[in-house]
N, C-alpha and C. Protein backbone atom coordinates (compact mmCIF):
# COMPACT_ATOMS: atom_id res chain seq x y z
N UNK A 1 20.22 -5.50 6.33
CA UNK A 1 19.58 -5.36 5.04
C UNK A 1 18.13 -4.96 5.25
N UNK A 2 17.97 -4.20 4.28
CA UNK A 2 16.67 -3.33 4.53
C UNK A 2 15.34 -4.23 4.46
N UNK A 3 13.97 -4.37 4.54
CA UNK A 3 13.06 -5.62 3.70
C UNK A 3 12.84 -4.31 2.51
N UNK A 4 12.52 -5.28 1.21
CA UNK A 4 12.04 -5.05 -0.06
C UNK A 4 10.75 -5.20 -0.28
N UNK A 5 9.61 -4.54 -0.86
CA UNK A 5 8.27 -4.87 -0.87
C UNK A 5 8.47 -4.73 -2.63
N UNK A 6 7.84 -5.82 -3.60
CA UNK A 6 7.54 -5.52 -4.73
C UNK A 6 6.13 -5.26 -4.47
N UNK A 7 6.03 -4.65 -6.04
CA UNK A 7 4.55 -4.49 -6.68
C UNK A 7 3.99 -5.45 -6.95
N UNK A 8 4.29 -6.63 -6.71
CA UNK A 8 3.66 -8.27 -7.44
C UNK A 8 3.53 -8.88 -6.28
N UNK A 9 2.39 -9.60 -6.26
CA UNK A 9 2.08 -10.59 -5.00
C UNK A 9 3.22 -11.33 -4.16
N UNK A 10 4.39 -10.72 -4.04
CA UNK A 10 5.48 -11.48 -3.37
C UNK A 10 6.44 -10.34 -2.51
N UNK A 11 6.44 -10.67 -1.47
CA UNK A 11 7.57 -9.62 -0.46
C UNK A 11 8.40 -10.24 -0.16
N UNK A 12 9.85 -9.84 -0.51
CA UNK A 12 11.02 -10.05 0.10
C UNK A 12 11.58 -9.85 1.50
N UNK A 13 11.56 -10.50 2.38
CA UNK A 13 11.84 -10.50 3.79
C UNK A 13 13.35 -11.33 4.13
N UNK A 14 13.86 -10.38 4.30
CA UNK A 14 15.74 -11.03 4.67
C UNK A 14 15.84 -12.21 4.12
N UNK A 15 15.63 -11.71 2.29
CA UNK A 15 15.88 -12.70 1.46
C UNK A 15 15.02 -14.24 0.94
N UNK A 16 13.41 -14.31 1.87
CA UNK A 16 13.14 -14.78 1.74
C UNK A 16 11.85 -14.48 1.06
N UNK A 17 11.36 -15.03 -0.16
CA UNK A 17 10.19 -14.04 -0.63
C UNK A 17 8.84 -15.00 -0.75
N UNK A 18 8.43 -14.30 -0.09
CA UNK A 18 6.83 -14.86 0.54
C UNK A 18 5.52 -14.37 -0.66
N UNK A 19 5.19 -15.21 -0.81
CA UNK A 19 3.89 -15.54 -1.98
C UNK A 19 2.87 -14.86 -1.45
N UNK A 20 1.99 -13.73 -1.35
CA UNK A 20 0.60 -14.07 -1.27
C UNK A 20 -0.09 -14.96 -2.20
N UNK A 21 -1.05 -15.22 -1.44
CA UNK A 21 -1.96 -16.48 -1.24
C UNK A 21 -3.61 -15.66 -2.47
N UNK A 22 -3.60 -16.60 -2.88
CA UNK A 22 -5.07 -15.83 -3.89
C UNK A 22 -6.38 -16.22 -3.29
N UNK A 23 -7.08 -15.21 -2.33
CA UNK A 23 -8.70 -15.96 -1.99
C UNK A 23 -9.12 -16.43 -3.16
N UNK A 24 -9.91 -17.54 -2.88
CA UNK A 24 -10.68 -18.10 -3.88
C UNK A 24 -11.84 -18.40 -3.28
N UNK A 25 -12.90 -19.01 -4.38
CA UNK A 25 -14.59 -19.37 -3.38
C UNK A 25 -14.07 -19.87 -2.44
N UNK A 26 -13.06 -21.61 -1.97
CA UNK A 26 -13.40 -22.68 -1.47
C UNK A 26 -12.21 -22.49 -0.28
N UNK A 27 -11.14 -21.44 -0.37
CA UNK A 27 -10.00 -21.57 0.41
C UNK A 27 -10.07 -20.60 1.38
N UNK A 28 -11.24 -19.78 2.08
CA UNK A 28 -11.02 -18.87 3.12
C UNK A 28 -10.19 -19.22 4.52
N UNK A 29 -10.49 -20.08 4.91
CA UNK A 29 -9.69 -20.45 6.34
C UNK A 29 -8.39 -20.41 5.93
N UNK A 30 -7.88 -21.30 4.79
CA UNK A 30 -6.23 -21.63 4.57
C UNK A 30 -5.62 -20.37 4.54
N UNK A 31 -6.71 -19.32 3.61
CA UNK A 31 -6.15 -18.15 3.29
C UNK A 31 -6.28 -17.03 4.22
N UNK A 32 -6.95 -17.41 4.81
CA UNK A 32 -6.86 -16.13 6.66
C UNK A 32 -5.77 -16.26 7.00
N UNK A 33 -5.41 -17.97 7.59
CA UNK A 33 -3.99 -18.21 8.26
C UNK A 33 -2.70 -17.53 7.30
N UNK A 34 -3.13 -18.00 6.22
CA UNK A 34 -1.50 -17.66 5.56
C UNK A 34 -0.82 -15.97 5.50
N UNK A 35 -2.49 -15.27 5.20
CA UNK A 35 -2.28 -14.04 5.36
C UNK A 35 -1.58 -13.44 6.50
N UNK A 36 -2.00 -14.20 7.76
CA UNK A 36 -1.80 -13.54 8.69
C UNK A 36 -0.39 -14.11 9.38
N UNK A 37 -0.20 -15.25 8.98
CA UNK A 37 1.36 -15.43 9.09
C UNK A 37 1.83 -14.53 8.24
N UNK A 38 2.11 -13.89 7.13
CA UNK A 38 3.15 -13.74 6.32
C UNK A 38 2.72 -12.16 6.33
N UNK A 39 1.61 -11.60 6.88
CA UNK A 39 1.56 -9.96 7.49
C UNK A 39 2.32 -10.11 8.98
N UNK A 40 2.23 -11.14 9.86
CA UNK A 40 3.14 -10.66 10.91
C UNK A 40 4.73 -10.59 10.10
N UNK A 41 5.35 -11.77 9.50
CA UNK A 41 6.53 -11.63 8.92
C UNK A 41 6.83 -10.17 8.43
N UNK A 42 5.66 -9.42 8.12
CA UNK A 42 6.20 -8.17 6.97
C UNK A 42 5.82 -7.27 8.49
N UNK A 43 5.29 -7.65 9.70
CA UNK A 43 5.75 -6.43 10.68
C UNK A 43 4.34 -5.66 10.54
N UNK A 44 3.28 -6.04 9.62
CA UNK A 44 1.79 -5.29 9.39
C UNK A 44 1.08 -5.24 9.65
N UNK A 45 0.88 -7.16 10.75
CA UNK A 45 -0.32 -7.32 11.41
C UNK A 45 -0.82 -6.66 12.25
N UNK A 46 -0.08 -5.95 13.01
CA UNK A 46 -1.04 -4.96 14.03
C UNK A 46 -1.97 -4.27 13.17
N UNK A 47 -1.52 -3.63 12.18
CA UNK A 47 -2.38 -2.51 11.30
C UNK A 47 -3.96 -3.53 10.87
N UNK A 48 -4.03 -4.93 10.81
CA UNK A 48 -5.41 -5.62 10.45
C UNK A 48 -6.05 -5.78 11.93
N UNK A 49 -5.28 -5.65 12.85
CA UNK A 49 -6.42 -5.94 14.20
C UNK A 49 -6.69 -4.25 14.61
N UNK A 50 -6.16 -3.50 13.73
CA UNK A 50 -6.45 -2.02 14.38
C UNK A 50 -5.76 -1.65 15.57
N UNK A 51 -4.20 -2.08 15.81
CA UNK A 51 -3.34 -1.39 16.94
C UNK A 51 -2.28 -0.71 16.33
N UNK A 52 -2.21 0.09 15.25
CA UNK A 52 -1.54 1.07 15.12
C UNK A 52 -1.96 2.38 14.11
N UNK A 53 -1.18 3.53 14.97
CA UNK A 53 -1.78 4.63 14.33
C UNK A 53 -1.08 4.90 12.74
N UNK A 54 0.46 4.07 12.51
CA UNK A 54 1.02 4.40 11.60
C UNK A 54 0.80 4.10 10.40
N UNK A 55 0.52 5.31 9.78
CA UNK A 55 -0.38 5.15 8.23
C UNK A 55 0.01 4.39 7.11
N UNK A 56 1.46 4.02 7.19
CA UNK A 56 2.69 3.34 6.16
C UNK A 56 2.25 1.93 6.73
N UNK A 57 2.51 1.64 8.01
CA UNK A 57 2.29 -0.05 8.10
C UNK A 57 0.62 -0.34 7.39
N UNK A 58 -0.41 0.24 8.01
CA UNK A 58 -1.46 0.54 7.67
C UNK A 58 -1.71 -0.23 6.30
N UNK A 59 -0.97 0.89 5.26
CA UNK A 59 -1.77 1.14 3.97
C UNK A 59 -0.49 -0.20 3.53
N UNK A 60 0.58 -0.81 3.67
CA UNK A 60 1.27 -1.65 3.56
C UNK A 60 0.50 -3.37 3.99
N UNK A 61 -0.04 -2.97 5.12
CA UNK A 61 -1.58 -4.00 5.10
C UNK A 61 -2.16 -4.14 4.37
N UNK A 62 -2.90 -3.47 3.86
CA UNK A 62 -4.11 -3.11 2.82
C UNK A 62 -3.46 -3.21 1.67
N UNK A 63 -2.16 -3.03 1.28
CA UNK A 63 -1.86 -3.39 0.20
C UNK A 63 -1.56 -5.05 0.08
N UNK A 64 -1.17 -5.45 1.41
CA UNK A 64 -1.27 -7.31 0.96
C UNK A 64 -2.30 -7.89 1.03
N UNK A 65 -3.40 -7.27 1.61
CA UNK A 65 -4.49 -7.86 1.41
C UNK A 65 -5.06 -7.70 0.07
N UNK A 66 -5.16 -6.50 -0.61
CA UNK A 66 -5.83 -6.34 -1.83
C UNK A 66 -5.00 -7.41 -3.31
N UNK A 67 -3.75 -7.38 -2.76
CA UNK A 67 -2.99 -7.90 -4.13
C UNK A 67 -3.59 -9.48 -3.55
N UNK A 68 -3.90 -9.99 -2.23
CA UNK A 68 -4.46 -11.80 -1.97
C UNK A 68 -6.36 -11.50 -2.72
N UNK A 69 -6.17 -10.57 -3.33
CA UNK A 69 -7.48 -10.95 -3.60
C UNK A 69 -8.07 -10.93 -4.79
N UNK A 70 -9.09 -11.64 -5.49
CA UNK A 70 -9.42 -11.59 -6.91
C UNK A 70 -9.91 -10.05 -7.44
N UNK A 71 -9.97 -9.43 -8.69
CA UNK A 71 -10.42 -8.37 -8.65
C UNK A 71 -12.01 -8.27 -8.13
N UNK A 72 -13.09 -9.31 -8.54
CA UNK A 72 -14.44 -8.83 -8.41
C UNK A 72 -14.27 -9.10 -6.54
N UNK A 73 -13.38 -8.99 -6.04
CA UNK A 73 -13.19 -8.81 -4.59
C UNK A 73 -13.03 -7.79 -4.30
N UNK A 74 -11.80 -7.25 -5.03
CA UNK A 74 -10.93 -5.91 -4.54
C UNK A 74 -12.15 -4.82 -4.91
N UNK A 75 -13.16 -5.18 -5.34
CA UNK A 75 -14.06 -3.80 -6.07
C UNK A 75 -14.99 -3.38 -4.98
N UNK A 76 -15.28 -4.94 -3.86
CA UNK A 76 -16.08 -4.77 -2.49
C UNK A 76 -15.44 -4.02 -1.94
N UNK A 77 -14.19 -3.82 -1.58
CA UNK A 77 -13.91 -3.35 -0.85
C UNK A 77 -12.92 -2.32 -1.19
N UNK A 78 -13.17 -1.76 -2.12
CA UNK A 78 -12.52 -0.20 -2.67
C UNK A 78 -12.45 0.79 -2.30
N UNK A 79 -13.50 1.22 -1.16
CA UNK A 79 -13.69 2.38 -0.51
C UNK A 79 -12.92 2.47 0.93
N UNK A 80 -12.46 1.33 0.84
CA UNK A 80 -12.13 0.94 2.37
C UNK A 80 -10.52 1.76 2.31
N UNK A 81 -10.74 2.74 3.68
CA UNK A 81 -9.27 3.20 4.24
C UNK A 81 -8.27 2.71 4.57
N UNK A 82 -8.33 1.38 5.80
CA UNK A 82 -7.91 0.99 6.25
C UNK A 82 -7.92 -0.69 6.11
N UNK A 83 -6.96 -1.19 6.72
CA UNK A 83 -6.03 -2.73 6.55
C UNK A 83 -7.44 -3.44 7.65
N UNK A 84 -7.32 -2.43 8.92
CA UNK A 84 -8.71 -3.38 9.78
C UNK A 84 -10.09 -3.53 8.45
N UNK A 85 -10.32 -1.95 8.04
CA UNK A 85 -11.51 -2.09 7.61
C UNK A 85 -12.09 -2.67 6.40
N UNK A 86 -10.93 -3.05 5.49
CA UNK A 86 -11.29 -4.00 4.60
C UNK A 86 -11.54 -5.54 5.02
């Protein structure tokens, strides 16, 4: 079975569908870890430490990071290309 990515803060992974996590002021640490468990699950984390050239895992990064984040967040970092560089 294929994985499913919705448009809503939740990815389906062989049936199991994983929440992103919402930064908030007070939760950065909880919300590093969780991110980064549940981007290795989706197969993306290389694309946030900057070890891959492939533009789909990449921008599939950057898309779970932006949906874990509040909008007056997502606006810092709007210009940003890449999953490392946000």
């Amino acid at each position: 079975m294929s994985n499913l990515v919705h448009i809503l803060p939740n990815l389906v992974v062989n049936r199991l569908t994983l929440c992103y996590p919402m930064l908030e002021e007070n939760n950065y640490g909880v919300w590093a870890v969780k991110m980064k468990i549940f981007m290795r699950a989706q197969g993306v984390w290389a694309a946030v430490e900057g070890n891959t050239a492939d533009e789909k895992m990449d921008q599939m990064a950057l898309t779970a990071i932006v949906q874990a984040m509040p909008e007056a967040v997502v606006m810092t970092i709007f210009e940003k290309e890449t999953a490392k560089a946000a």
